[in-house]
C-alpha atoms as a PDB file:
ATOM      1  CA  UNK A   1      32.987 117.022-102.523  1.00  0.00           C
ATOM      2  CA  UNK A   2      32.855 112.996-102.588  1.00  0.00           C
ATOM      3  CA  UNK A   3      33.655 111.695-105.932  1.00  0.00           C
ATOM      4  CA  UNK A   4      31.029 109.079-105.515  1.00  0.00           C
ATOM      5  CA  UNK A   5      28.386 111.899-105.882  1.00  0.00           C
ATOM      6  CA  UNK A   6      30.045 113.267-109.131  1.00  0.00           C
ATOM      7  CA  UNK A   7      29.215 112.607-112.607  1.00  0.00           C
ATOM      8  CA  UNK A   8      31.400 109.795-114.244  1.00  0.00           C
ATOM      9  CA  UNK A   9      33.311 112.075-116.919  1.00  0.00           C
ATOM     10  CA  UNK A  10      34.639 110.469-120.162  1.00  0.00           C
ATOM     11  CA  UNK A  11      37.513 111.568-122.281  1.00  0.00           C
ATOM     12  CA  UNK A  12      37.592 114.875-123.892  1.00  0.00           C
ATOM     13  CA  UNK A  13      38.632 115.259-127.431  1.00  0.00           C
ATOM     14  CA  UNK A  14      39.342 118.432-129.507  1.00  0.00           C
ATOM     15  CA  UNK A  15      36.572 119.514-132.548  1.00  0.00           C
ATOM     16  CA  UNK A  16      38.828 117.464-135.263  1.00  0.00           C
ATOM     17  CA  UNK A  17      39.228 114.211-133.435  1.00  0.00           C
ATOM     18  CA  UNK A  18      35.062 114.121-132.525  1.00  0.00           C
ATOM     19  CA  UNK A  19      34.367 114.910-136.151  1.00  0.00           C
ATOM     20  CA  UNK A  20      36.646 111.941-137.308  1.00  0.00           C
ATOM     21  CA  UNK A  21      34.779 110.121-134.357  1.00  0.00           C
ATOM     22  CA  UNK A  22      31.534 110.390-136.130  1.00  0.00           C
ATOM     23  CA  UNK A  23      32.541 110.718-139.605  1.00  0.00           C
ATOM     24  CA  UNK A  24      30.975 114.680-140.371  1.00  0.00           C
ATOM     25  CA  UNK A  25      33.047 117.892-140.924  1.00  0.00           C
ATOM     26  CA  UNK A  26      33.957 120.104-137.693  1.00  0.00           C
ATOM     27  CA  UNK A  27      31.403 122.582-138.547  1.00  0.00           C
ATOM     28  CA  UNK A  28      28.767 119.753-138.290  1.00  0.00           C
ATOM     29  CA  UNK A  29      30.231 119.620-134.534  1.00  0.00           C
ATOM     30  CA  UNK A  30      30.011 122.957-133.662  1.00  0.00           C
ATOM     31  CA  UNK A  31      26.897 123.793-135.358  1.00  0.00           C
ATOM     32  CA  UNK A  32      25.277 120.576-133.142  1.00  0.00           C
ATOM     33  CA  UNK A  33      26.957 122.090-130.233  1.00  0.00           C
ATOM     34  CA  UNK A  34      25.407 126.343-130.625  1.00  0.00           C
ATOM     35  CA  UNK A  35      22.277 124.665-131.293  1.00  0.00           C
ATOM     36  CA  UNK A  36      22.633 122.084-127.920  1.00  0.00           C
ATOM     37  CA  UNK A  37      22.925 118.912-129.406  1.00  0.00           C
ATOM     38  CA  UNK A  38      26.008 118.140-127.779  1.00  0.00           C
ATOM     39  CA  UNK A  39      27.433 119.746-125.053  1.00  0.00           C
ATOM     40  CA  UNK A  40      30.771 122.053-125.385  1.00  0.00           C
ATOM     41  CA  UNK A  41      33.668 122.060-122.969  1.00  0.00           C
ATOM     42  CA  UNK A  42      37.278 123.668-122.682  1.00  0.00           C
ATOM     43  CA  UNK A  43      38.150 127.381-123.279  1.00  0.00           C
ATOM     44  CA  UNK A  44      37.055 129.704-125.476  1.00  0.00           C
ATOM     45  CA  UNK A  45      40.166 128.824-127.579  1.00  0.00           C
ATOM     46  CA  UNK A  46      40.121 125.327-126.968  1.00  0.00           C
ATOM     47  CA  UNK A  47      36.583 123.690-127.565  1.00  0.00           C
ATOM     48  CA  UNK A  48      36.421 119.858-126.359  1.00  0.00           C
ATOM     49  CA  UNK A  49      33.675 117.398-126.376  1.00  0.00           C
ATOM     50  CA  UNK A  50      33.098 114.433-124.416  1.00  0.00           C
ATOM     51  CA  UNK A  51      33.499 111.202-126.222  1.00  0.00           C
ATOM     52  CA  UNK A  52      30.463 109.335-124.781  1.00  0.00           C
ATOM     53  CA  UNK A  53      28.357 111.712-125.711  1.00  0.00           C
ATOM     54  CA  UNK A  54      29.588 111.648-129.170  1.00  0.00           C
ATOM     55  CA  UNK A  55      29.036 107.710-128.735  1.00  0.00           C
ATOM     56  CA  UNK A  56      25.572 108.161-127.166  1.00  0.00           C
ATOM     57  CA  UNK A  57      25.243 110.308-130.468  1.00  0.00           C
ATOM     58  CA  UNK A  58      26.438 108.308-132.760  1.00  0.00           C
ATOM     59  CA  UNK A  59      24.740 105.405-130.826  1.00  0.00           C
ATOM     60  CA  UNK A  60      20.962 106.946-131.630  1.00  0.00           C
ATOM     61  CA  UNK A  61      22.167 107.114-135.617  1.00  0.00           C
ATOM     62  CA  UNK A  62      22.201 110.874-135.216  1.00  0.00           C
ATOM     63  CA  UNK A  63      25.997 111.371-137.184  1.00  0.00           C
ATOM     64  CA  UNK A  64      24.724 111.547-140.455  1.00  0.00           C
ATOM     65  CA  UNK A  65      22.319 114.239-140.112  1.00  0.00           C
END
């Protein structure tokens, strides 16, 4: 496939590290991400999320909720 066609793809981080991102507790991040707030990557050990879509998130004033 041409990597020109591809989604740009940001940086990963693990639950703790995009909870410190936006300031709220890791079960604010994986509550948002069962109910398809934000999308969830990795393993089903390992859960990631992308850090411009925590920045998008945090962007549109949608941490504190």
């Amino acid at each position: 496939m041409n990597d020109d066609l591809r989604a740009p793809r940001g940086k990963r981080v693990p639950t703790s590290l995009a909870a410190l991102a936006l300031g709220v507790r890791e079960g604010t991040i994986r509550q948002w991400a069962n109910r398809g707030k934000i999308t969830r990557y990795g393993t089903k050990r390992q859960a990631l999320y992308d850090l411009n879509e925590l920045a998008a998130l945090a962007a549109a004033g949608e941490s504190g909720a």
